[in-house]
N, C-alpha and C. Protein backbone atom coordinates (compact mmCIF):
# COMPACT_ATOMS: atom_id res chain seq x y z
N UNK A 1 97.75 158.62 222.71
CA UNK A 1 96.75 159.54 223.20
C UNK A 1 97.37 160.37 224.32
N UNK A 2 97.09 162.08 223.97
CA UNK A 2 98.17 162.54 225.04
C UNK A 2 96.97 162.30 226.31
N UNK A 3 97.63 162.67 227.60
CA UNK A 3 97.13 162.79 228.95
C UNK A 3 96.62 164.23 229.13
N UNK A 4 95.52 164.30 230.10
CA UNK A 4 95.17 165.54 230.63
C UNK A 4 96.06 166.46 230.75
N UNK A 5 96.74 165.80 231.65
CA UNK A 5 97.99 167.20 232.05
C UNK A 5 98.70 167.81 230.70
N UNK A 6 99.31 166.96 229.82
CA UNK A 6 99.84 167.24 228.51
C UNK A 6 99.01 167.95 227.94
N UNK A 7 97.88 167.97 227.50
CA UNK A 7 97.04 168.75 227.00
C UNK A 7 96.54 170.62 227.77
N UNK A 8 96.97 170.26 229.10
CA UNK A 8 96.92 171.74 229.67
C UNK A 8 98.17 172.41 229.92
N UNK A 9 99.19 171.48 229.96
CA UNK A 9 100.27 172.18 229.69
C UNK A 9 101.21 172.96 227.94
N UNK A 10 100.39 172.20 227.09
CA UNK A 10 99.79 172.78 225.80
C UNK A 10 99.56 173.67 226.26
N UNK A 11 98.15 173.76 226.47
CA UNK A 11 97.59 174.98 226.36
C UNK A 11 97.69 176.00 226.83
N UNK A 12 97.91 175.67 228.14
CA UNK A 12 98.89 176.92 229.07
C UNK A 12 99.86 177.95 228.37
N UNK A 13 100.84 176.94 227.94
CA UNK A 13 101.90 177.49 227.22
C UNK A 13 101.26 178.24 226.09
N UNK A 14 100.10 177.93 224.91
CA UNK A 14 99.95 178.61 224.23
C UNK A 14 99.17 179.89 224.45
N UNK A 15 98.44 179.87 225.27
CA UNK A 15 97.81 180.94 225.71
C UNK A 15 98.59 181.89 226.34
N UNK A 16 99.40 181.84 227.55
CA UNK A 16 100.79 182.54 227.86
C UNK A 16 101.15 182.87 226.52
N UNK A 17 101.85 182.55 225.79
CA UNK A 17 102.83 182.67 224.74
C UNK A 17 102.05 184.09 224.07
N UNK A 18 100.60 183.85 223.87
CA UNK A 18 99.96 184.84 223.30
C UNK A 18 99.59 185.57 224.05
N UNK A 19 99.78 186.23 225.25
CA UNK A 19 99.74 186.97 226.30
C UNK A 19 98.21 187.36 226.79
N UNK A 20 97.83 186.10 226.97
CA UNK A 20 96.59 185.15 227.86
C UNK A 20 96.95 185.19 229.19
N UNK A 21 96.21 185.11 229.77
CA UNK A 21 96.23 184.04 231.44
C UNK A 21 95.51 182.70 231.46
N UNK A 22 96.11 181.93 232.05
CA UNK A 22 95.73 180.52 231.80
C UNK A 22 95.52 180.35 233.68
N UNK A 23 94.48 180.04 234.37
CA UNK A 23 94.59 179.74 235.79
C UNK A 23 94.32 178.27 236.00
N UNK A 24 94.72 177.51 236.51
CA UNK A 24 93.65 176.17 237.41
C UNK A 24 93.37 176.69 238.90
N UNK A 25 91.95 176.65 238.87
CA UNK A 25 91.90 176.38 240.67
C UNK A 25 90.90 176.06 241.14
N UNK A 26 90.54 175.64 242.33
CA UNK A 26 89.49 174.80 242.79
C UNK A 26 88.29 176.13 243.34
N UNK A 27 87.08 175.41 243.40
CA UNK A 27 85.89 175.62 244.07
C UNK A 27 85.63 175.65 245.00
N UNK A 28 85.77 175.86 246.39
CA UNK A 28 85.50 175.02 247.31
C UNK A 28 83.85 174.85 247.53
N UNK A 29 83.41 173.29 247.94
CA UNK A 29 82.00 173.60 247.97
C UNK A 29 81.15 173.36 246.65
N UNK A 30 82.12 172.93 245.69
CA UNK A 30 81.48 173.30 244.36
C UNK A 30 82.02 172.13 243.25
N UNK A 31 81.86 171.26 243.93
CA UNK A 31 82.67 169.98 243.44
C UNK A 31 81.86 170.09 241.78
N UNK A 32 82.66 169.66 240.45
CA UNK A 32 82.56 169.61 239.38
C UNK A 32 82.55 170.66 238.43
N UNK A 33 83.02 172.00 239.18
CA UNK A 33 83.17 173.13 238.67
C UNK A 33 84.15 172.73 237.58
N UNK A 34 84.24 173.54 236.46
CA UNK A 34 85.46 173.48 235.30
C UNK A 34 87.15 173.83 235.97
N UNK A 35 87.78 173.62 236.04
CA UNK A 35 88.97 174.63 237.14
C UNK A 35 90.24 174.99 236.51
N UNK A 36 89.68 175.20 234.79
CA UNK A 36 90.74 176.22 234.37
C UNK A 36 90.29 177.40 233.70
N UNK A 37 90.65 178.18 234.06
CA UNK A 37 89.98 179.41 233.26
C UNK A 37 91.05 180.27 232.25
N UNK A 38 90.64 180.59 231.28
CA UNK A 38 91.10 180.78 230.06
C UNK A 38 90.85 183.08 230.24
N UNK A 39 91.69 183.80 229.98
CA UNK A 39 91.55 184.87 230.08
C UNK A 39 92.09 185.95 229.16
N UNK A 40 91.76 185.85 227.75
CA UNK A 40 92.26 186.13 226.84
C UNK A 40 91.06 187.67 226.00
N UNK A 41 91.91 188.90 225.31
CA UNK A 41 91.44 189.71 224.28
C UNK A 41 89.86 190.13 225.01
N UNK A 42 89.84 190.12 226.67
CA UNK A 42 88.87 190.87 226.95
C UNK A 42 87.93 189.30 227.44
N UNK A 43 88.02 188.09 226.63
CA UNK A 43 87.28 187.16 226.97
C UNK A 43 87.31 185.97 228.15
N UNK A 44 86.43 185.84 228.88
CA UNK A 44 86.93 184.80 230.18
C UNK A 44 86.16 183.59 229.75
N UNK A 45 87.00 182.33 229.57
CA UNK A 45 86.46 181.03 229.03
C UNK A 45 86.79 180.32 230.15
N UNK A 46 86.04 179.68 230.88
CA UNK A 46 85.80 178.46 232.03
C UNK A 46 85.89 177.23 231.13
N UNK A 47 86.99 176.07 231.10
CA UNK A 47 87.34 175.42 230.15
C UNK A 47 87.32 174.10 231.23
N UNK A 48 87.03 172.62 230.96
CA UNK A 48 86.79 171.51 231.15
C UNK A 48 87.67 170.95 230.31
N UNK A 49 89.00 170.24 230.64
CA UNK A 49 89.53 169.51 229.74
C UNK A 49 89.59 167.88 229.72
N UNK A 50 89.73 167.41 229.33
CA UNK A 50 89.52 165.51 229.01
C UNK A 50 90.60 165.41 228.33
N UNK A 51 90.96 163.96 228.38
CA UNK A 51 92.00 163.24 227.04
C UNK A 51 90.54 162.89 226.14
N UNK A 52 91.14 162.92 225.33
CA UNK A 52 90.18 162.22 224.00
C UNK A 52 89.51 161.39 223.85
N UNK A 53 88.07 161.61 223.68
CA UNK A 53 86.90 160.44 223.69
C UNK A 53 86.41 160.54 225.07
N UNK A 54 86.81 161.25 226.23
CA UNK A 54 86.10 161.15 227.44
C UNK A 54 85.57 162.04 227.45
N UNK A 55 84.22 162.13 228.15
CA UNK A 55 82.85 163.28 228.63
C UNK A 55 83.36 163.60 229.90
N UNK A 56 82.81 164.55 230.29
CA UNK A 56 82.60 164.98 231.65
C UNK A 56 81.68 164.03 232.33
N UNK A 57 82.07 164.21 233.53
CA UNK A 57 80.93 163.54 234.91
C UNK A 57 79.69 164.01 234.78
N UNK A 58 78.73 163.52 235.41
CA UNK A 58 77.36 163.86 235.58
C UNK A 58 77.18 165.39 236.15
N UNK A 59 78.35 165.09 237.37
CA UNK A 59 78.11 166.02 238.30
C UNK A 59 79.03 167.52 237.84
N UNK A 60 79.73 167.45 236.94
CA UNK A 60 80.36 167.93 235.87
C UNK A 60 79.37 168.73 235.07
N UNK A 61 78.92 168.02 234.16
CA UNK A 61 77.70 168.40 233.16
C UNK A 61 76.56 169.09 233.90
N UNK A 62 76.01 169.24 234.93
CA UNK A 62 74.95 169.97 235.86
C UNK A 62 75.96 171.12 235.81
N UNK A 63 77.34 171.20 236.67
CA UNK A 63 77.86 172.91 237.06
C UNK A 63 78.18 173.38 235.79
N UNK A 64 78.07 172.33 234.40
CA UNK A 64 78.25 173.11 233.16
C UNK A 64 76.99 174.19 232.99
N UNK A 65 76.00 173.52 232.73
CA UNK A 65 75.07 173.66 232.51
C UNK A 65 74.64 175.01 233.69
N UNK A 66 74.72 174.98 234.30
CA UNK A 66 74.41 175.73 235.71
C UNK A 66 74.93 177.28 235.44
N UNK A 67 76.91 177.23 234.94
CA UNK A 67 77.51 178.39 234.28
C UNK A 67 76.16 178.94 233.78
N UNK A 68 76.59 177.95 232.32
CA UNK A 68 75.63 178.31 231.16
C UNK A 68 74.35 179.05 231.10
N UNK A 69 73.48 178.55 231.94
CA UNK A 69 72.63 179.01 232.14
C UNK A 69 72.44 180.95 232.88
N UNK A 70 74.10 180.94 233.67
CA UNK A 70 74.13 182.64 234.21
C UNK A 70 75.01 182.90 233.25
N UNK A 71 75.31 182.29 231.92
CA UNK A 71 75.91 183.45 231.19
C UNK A 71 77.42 183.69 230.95
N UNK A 72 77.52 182.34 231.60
CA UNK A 72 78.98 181.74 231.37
C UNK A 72 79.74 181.46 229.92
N UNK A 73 80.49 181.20 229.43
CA UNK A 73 80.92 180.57 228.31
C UNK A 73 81.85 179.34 228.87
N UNK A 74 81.44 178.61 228.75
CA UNK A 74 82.09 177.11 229.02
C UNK A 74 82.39 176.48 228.24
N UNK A 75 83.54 175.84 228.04
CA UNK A 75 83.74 174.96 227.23
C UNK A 75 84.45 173.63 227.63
N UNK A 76 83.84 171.80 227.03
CA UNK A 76 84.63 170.94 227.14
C UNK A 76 85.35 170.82 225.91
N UNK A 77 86.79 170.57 226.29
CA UNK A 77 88.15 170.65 225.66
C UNK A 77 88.47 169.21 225.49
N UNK A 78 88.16 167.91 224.35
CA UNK A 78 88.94 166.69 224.35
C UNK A 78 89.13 166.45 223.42
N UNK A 79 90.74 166.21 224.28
CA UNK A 79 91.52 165.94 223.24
C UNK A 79 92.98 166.97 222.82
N UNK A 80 94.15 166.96 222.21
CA UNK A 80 94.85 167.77 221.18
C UNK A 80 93.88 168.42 220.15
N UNK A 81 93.35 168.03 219.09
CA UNK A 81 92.87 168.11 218.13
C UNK A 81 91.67 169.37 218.66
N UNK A 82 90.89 169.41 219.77
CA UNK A 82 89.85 169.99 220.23
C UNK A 82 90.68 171.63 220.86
N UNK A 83 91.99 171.05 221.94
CA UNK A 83 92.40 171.99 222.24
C UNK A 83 93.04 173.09 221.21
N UNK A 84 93.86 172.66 220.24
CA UNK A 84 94.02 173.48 218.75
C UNK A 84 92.98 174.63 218.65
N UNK A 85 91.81 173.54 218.44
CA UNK A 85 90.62 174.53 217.29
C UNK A 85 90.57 175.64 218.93
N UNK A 86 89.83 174.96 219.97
CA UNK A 86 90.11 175.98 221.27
C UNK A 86 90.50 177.24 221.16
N UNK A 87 92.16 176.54 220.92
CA UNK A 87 92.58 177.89 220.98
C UNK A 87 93.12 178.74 219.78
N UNK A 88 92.78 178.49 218.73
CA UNK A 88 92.66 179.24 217.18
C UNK A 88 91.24 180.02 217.37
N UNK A 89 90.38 179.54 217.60
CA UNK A 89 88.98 180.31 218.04
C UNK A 89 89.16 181.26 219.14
N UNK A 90 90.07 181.32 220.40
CA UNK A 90 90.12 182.36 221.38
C UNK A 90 90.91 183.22 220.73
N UNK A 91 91.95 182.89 220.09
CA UNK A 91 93.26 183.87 219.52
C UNK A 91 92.52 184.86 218.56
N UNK A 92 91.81 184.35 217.78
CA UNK A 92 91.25 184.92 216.36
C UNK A 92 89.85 185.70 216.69
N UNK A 93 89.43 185.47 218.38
CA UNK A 93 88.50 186.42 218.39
C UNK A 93 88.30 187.87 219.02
């Protein structure tokens, strides 16, 4: 089972590669924010990543939801298998 980091350094790389911006960065004040953002073909994706089979936190799932609600596009990412489809769906849109 890969690790978090392995899985964003995936993705990093693939998004770069396809001439994306890939950021991590913190909230301050805003504990459970998503803190990578995805910046691809005009589209900005606020991305939550996990290793495989893990959910987000409680306090996680509220600042999801919270985006969501102003119009955000958020997404949780677990797993390889999740990050793939991820990013075949950002590339292809």
């Amino acid at each position: 089972m890969e690790r978090e980091r392995d899985i964003e350094a995936w993705l990093r790389r693939k998004v770069t590669d396809a001439g994306g911006l890939f950021f991590k960065f913190t909230s301050p004040g805003n504990d459970g924010v998503p803190d990578r953002l995805v910046v691809m073909d005009g589209r900005v994706v606020f991305v939550e990543l996990k290793q495989e089979g893990r959910k987000p936190r409680l306090l996680q799932e509220w600042q999801i939801a919270r985006l969501r609600r102003a119009g955000a596009d958020v997404r949780v990412v677990a797993g390889m298998d999740e990050a793939r489809r991820f990013f075949d769906e950002i590339r292809s849109a």
